[in-house]
Protein backbone atom coordinates (compact mmCIF):
# COMPACT_ATOMS: atom_id res chain seq x y z
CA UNK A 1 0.00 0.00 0.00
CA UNK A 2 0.94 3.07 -0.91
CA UNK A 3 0.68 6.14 1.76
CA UNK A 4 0.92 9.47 0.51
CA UNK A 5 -1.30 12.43 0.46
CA UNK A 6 -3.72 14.16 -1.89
CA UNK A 7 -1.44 16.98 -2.31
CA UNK A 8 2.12 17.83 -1.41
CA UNK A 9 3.27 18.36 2.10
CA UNK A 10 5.24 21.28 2.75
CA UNK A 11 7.06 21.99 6.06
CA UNK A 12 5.75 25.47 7.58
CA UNK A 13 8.35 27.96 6.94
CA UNK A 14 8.51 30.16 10.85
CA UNK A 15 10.98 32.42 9.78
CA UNK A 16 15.25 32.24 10.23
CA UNK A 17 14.43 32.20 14.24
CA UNK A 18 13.43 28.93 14.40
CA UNK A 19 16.24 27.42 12.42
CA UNK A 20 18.69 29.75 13.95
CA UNK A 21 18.30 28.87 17.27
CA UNK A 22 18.27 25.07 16.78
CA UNK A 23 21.71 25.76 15.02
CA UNK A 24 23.00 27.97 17.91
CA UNK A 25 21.48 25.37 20.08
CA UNK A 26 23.62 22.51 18.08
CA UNK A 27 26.94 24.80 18.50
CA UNK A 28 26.94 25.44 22.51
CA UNK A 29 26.69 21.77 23.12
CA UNK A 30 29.10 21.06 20.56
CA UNK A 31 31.41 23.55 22.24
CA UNK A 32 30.45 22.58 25.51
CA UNK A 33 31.17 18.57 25.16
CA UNK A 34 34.40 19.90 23.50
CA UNK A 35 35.55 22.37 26.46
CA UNK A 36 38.59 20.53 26.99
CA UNK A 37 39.82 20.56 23.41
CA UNK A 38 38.87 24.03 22.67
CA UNK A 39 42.36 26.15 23.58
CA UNK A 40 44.17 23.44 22.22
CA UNK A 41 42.96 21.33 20.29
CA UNK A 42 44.65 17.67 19.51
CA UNK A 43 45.21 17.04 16.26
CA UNK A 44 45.98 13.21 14.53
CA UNK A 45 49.24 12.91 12.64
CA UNK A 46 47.79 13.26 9.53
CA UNK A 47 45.63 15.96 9.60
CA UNK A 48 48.72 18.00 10.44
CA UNK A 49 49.09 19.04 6.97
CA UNK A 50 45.98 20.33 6.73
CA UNK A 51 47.31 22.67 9.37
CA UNK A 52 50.38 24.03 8.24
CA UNK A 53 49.06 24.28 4.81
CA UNK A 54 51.24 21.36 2.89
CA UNK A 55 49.56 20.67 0.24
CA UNK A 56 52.86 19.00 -1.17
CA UNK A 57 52.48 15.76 1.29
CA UNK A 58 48.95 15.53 1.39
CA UNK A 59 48.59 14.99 -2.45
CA UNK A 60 49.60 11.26 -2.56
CA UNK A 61 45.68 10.97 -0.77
CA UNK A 62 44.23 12.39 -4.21
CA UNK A 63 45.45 9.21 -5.63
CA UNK A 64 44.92 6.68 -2.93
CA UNK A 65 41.31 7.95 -1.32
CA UNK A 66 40.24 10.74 -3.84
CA UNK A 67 40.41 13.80 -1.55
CA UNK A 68 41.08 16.28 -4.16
CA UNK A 69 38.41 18.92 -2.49
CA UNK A 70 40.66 18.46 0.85
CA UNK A 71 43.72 18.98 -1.45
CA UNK A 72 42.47 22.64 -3.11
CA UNK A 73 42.22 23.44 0.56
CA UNK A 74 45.76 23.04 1.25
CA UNK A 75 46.48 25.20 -0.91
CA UNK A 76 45.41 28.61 0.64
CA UNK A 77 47.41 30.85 1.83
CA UNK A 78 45.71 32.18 5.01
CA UNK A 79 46.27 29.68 7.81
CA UNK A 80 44.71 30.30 11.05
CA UNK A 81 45.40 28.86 14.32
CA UNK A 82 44.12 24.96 15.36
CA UNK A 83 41.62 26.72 17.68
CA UNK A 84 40.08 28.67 14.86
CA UNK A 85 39.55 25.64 12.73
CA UNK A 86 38.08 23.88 15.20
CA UNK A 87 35.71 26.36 15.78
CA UNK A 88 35.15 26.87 12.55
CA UNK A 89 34.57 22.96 11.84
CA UNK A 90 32.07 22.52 15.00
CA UNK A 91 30.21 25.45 13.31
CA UNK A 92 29.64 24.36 10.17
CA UNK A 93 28.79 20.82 12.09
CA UNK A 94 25.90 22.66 14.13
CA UNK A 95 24.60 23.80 10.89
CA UNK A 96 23.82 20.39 9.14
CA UNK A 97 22.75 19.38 13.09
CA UNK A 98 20.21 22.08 13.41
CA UNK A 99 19.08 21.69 9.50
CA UNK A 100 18.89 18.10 10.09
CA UNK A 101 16.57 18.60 13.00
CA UNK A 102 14.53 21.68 12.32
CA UNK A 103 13.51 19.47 8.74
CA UNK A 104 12.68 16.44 10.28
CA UNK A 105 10.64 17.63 13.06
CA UNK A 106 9.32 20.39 11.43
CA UNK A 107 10.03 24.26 12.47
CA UNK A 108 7.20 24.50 15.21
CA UNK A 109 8.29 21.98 17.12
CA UNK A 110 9.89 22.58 20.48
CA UNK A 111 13.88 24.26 20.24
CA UNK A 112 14.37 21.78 23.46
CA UNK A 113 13.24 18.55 21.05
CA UNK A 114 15.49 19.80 17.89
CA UNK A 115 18.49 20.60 19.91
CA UNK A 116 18.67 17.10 21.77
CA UNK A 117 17.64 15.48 18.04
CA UNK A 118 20.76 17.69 16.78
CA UNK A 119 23.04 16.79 19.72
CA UNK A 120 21.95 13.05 19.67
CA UNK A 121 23.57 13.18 16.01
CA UNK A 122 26.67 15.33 16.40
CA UNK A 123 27.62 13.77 20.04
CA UNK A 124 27.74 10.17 18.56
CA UNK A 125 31.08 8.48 18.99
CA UNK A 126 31.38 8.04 15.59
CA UNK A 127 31.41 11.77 15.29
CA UNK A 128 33.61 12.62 18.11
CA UNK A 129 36.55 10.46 16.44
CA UNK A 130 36.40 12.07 13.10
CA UNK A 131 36.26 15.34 14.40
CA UNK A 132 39.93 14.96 15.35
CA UNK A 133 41.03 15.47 11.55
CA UNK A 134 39.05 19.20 11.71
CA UNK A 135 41.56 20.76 10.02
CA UNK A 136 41.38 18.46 7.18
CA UNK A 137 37.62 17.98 7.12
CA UNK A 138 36.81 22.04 7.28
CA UNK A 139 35.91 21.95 3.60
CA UNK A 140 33.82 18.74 3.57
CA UNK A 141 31.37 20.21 6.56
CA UNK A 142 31.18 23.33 4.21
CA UNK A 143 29.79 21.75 1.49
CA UNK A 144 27.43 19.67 3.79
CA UNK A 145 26.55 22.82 5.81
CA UNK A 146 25.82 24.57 2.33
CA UNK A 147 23.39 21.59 1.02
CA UNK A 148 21.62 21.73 4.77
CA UNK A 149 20.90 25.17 4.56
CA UNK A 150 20.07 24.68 1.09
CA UNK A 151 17.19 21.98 2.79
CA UNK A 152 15.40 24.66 4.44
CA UNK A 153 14.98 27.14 1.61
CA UNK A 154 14.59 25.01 -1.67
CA UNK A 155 12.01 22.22 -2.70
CA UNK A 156 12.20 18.54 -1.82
CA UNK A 157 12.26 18.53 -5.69
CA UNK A 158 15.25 21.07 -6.29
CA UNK A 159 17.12 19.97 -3.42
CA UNK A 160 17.43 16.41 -4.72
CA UNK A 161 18.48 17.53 -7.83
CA UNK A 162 21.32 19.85 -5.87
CA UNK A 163 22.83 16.11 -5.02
CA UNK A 164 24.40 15.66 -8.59
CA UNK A 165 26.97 18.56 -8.05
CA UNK A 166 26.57 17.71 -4.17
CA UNK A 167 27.89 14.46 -3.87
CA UNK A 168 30.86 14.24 -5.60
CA UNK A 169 31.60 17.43 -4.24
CA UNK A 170 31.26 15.23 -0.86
CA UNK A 171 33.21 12.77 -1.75
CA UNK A 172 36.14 14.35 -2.78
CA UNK A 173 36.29 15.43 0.83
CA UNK A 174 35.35 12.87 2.44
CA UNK A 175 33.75 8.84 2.15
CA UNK A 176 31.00 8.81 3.43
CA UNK A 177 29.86 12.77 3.13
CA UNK A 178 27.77 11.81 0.37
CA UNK A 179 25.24 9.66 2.76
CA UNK A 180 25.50 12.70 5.12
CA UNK A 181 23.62 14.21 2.54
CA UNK A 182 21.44 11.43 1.54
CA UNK A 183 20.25 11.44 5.44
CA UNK A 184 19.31 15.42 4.83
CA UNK A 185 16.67 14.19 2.25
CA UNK A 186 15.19 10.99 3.57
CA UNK A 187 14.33 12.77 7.12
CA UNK A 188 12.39 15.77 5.45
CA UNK A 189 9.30 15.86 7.05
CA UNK A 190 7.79 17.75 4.26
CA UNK A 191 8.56 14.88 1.24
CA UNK A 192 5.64 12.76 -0.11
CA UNK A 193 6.87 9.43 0.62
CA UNK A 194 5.69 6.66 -1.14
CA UNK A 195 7.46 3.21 -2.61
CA UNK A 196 7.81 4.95 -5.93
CA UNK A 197 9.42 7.73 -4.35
CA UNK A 198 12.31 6.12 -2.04
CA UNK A 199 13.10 4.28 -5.08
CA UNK A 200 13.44 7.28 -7.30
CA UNK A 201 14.97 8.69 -4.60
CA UNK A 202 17.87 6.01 -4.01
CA UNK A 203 18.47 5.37 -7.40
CA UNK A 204 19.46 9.41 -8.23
CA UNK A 205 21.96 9.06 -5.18
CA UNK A 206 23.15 5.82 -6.76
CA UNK A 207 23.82 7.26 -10.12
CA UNK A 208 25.03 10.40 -8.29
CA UNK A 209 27.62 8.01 -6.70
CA UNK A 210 28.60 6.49 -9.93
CA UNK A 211 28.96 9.65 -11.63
CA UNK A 212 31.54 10.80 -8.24
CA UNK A 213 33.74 7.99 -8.29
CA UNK A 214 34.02 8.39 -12.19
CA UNK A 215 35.22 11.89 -11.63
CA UNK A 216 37.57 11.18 -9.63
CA UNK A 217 39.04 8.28 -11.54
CA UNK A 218 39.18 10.44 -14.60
CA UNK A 219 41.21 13.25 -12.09
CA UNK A 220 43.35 10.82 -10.97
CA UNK A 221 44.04 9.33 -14.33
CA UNK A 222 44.62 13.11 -15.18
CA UNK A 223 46.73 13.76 -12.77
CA UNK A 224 48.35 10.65 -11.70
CA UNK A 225 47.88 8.28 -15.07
CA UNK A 226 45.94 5.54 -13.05
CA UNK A 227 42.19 5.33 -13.44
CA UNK A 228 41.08 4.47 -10.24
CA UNK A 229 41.52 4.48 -6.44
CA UNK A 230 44.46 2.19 -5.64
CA UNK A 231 44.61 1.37 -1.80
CA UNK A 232 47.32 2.60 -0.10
CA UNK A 233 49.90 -0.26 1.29
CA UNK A 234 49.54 1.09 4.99
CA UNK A 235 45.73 -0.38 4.68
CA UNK A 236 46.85 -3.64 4.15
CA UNK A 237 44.62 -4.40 1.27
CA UNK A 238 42.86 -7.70 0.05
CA UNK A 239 41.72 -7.45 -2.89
CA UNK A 240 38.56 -10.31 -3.20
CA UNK A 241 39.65 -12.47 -6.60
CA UNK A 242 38.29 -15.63 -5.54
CA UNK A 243 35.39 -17.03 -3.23
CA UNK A 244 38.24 -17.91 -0.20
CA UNK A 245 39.31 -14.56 -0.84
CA UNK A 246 35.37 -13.10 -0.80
CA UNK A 247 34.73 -15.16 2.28
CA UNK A 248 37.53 -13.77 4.29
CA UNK A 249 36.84 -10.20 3.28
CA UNK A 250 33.13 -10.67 4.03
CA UNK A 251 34.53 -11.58 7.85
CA UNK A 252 35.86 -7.96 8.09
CA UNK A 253 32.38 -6.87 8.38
CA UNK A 254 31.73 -9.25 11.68
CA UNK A 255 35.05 -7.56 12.68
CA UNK A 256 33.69 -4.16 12.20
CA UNK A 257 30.15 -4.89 13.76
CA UNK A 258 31.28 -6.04 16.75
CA UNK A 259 34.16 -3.35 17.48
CA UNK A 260 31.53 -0.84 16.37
CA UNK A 261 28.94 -2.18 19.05
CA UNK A 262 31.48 -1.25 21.73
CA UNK A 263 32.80 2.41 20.29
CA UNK A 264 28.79 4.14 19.76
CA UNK A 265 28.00 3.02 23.64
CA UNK A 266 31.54 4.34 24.20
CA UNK A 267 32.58 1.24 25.12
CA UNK A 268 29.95 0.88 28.04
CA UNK A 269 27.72 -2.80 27.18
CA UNK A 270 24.40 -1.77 28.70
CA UNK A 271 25.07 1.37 27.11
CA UNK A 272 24.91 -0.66 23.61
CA UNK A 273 21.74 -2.77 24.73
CA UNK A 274 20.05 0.22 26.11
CA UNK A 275 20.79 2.44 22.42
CA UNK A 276 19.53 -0.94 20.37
CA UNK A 277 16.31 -1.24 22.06
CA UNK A 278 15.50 2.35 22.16
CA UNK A 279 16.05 2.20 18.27
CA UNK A 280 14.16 -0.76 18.14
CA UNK A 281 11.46 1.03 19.69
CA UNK A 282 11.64 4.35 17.72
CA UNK A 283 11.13 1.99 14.27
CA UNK A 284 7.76 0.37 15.82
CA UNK A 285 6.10 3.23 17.32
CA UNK A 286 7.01 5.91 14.39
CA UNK A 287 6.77 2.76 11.49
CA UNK A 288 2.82 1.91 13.43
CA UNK A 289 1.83 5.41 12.71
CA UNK A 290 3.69 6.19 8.91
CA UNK A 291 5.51 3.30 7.90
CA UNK A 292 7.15 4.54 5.22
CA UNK A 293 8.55 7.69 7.48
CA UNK A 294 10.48 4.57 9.22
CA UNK A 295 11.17 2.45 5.98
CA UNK A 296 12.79 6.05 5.20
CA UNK A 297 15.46 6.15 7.51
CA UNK A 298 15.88 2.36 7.25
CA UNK A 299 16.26 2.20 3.63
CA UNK A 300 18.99 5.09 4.10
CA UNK A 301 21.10 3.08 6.53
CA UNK A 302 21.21 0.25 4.50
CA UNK A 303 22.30 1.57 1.55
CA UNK A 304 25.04 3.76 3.34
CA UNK A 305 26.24 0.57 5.11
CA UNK A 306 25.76 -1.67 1.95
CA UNK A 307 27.98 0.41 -0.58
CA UNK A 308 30.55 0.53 2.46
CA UNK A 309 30.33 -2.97 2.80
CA UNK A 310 30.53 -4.07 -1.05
CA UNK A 311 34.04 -1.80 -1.01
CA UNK A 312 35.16 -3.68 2.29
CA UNK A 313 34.39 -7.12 0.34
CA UNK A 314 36.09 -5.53 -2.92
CA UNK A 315 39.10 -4.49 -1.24
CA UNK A 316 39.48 -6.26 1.83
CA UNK A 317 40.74 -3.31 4.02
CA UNK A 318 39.70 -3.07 7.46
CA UNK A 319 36.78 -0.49 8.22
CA UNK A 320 37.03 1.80 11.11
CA UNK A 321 34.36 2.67 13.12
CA UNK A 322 33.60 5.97 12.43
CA UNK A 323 32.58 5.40 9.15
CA UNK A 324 28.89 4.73 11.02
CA UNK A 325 28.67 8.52 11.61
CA UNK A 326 25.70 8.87 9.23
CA UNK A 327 23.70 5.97 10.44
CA UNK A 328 23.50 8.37 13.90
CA UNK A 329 21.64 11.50 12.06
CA UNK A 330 18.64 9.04 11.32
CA UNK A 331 19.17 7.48 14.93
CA UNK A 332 18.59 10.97 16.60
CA UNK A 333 15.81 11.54 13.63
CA UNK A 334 13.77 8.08 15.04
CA UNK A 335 14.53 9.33 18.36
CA UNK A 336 12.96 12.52 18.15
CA UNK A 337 9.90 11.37 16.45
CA UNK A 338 9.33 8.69 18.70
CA UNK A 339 9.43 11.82 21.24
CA UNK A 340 6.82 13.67 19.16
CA UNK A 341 4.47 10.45 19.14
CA UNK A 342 4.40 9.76 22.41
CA UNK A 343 3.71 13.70 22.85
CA UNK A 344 1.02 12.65 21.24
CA UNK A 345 -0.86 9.83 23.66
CA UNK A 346 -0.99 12.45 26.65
CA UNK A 347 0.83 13.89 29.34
CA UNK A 348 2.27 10.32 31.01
CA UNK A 349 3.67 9.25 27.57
CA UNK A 350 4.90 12.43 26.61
CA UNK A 351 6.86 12.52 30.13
CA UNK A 352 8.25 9.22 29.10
CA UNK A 353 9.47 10.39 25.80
CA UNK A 354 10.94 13.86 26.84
CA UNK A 355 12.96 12.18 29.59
CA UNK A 356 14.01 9.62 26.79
CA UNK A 357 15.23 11.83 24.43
CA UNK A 358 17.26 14.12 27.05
CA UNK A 359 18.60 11.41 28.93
CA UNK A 360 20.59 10.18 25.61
CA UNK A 361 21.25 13.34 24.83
CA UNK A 362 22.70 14.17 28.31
CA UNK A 363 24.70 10.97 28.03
CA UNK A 364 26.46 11.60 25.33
CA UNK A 365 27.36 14.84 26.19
CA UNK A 366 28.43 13.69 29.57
CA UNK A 367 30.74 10.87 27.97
CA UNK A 368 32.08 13.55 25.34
CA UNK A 369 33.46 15.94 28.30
CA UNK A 370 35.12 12.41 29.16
CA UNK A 371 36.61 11.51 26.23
CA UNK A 372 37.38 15.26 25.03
CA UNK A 373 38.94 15.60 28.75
CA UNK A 374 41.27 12.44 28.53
CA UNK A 375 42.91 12.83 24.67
CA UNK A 376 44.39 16.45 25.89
CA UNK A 377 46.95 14.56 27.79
CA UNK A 378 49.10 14.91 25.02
CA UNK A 379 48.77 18.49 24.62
CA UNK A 380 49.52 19.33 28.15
CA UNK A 381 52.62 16.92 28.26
CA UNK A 382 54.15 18.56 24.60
CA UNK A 383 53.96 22.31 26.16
CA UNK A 384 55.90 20.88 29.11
CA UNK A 385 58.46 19.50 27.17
CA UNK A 386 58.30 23.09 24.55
CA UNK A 387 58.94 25.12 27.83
CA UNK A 388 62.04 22.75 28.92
CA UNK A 389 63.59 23.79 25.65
CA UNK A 390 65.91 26.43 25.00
CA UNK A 391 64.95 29.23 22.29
CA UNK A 392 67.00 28.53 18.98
CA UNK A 393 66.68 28.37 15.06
CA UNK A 394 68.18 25.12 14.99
CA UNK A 395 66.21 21.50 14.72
CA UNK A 396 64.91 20.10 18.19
CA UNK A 397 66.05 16.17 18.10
CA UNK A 398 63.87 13.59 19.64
CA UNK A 399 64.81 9.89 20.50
CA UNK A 400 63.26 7.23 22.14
CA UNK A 401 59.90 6.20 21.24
CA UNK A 402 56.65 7.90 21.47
CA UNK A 403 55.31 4.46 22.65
CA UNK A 404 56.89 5.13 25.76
CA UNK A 405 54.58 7.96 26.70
CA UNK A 406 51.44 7.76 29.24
CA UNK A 407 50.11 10.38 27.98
CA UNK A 408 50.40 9.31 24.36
CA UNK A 409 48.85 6.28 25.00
CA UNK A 410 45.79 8.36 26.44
CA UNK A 411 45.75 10.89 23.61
CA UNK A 412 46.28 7.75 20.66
CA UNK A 413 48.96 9.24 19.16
CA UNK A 414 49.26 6.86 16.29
CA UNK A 415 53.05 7.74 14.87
CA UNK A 416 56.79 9.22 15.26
CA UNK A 417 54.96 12.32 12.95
CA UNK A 418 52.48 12.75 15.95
CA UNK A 419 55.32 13.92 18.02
CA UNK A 420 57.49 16.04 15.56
CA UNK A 421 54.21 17.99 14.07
CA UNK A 422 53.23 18.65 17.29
CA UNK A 423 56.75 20.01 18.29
CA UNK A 424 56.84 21.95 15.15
CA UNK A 425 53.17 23.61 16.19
CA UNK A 426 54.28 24.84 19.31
CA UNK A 427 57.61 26.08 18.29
CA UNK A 428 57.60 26.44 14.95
CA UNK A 429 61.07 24.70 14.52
CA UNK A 430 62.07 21.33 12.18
CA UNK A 431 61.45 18.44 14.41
CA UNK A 432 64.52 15.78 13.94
CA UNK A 433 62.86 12.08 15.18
CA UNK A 434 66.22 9.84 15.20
CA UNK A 435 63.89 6.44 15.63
CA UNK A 436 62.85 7.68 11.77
CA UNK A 437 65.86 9.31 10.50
CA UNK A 438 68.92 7.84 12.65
CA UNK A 439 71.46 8.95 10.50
CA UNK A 440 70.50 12.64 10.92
CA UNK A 441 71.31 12.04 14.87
CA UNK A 442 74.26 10.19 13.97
CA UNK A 443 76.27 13.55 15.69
CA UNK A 444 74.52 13.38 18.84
CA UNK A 445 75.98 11.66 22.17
CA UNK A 446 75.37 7.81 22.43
CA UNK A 447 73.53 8.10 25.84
CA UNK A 448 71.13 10.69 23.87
CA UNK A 449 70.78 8.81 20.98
CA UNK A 450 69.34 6.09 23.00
CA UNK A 451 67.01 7.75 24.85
CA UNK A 452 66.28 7.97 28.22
CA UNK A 453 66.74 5.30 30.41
CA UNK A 454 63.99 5.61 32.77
CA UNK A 455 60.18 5.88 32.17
CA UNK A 456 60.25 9.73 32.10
CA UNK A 457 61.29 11.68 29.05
CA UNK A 458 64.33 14.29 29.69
CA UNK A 459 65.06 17.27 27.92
CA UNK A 460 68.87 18.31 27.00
CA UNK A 461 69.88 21.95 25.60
CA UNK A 462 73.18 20.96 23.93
CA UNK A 463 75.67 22.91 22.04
CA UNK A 464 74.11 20.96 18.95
CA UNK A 465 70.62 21.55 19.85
CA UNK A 466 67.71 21.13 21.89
CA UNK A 467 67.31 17.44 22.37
CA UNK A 468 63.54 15.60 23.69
CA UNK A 469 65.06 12.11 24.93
CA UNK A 470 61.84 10.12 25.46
CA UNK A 471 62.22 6.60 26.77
CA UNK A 472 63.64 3.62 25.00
CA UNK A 473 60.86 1.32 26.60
CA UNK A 474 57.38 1.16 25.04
CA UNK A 475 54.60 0.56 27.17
CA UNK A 476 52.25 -0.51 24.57
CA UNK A 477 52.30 -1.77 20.72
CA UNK A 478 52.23 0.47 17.85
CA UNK A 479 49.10 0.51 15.97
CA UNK A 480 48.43 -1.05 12.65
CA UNK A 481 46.96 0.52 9.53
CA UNK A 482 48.54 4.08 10.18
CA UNK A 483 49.07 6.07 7.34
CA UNK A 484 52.80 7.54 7.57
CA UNK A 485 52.40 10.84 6.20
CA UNK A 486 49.54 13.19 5.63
């Protein structure tokens, strides 16, 4: 059966207040999960580039994961401090947040409802580990920003059009963008959904797909003489090219369910129970009173989460879990209608739902403030080692190994480049590691070469320059799959 409406639904247009608050709404808890991170920021290894403006080492990624969007952006010339971007990234994100929300619930509904929708979706885990490439993905969240906006203006009608520029535009910046904006059109609260529709619908974002990874096959043929997207060796690629082969890729996806199940509750197991049968929930009560607006979201997360998984088969390179970031905006979306139906059965159900929808929303924020607290261990630790150092224009030399650091096991640093483009941040001097380069420390005493011989890191001022001797004994494994440059 087909449910739609004698004439089109259109969402009730209440002015920019509406939309502006939910947006500002979005930002303060952004900013206020983040508070930790906010003077300084941590930043992974290889967003570091993004940074300093280098476009020269980020390009190999136009040839091994398409980002030639991110690429243009190292380019500029203006670079601002890692504080700025991030605020300028978590702005952009509390646009798409509040568009998300004040589209699916509609602009009259309560600012208290859309803010928790839009917090639900930008507080996810998934979220909070992506956004510590911000400098990288500034670009990306502009162009979904500038689509979400685009939601709240323009017709159902126009706006899906707007994804055939949109989505490789997305793409280019990021994987899994384009569903971001896929999510922006099956929430809408004003589109006439019907069968016919979702599969029009999914079949323009397919094409729109196709035509993105063409484009950027023909760029990097352009540019690099390989059509394609060959995987980098640092992902440890399978490529599927017989059923054993197809068999063991397809057991990468059990691999990335389960770790997945453990990072969105934050790695807390009733946390995970508690999130599946509230979802559970949200699909029966809001699916019993429109199906398809449930068959919506549904359809959306499996065909985010099936062209990720055909790659994962395709390639055989290990997924990690952030790449579930979308799924979340139609998570908060089920969430917050559930909210509005039970609104709707009286005063004891619509208790039940407000105090559902703010207790996840107060969850997440609370384990945010965690997480955001506990990766800044780093930061603090590098500025105590900067102000141990004595002013000079030569390089600062660091040996040892960065395994060796508490703090970097708190923070994840993931590589020697963590250390020396953080050293180079704060004092904007060459960084030296001699665990990378030992020949370039070849001049340096023995004893320093080595490192320290304790569990502390020391700092030396020598006549040869400012040495960071961290110690020589690791207190945990170095991760696999790390890229080693930008």
């Amino acid at each position: 059966m087909t449910l739609v409406m004698d004439g089109p639904v259109v969402a009730p247009r209440q002015g920019a207040w509406p939309l502006a608050a939910t947006i500002a709404v979005a930002f303060v808890g952004l900013l206020i999960a983040a508070a930790f991170q906010l003077p300084d920021p941590l930043i992974r290894h290889d967003d570091y580039p993004a940074l300093f403006g280098d476009a020269e080492t980020y390009y190999v990624k136009t040839l091994t994961e398409g980002r030639w969007v991110n690429y243009l952006w190292h380019l500029r010339e203006t670079l601002l401090p890692s504080w700025g971007n991030y605020l300028i990234y978590n702005a952009l994100w509390a646009v798409v947040l509040g568009c998300l929300a004040h589209n699916a619930l509609g602009g009259e509904a309560a600012l208290w409802r859309k803010g928790a929708v839009a917090l639900i979706a930008g507080l996810s885990a998934p979220a909070l580990l992506i956004s510590l490439w911000f400098n990288t993905l500034i670009p990306g969240m502009a162009i979904l920003a500038i689509y979400a906006l685009a939601t709240t203006q323009l017709s159902d009608r126009t706006c899906r059009w707007l994804l055939v520029p949109f989505v490789p535009l997305a793409l280019t910046a990021y994987t899994t963008y384009p569903f971001f904006l896929l999510a922006l059109c099956l929430t809408r609260a004003d589109t006439q959904r019907s069968a016919k529709d979702l599969a029009a619908l999914l079949g323009l974002f397919i094409l729109c797909f196709a035509l993105a990874m063409a484009s950027i096959y023909t760029l990097n043929y352009l540019f690099h003489g390989v059509f394609g997207i060959p995987m980098a060796e640092w992902r440890m690629p399978n490529p599927a090219h017989d059923l054993a082969s197809v068999m063991e890729n397809i057991g990468l996806i059990g691999s990335f369910l389960i770790s997945s199940a453990s990072l969105v509750s934050f790695h807390f197991l009733p946390l995970t129970v508690f999130q599946m049968a509230l979802f559970g929930w949200a699909v029966w009560l809001v699916g019993k009173s429109d199906p398809w607006r449930a068959i919506y979201p549904l359809a959306g997360i499996c065909l985010g989460m099936g062209l990720i998984f055909v790659q994962t088969i395709k390639t055989g390179i290990t997924l990690p879990p952030r790449v579930s970031g979308f799924v979340w905006l139609y998570y908060a979306v089920l969430l917050g209608l559930m909210s509005q139906e039970l609104a709707a059965r009286g005063a004891g159900w619509d208790r039940i739902g407000r105090n559902l929808l703010a207790f996840v929303a107060l969850i997440y924020l609370a384990f945010n403030v965690l997480q955001h607290r506990d990766v800044t261990a780093w930061q603090a630790d590098s500025r105590r080692m900067v102000a141990q150092i004595t002013p000079a224009d030569g390089p600062i030399y660091v040996s040892g190994t960065y395994l060796s650091l508490p703090s970097g096991e708190k923070s994840g640093l993931q590589h020697d480049l963590s250390v020396a483009f953080r050293l180079t941040q704060l004092t904007g001097r060459d960084v030296v590691i001699c665990a990378m380069t030992p020949e370039a420390c070849a001049h340096l005493p023995e004893d320093v070469q080595a490192g320290a011989s304790g569990a502390q890191y020391e700092v030396r001022n020598l006549d040869v320059g400012s040495v960071i001797m961290l110690s020589a004994t690791p207190i945990r494994e170095a991760a696999h799959n790390i890229p080693d440059g930008g």
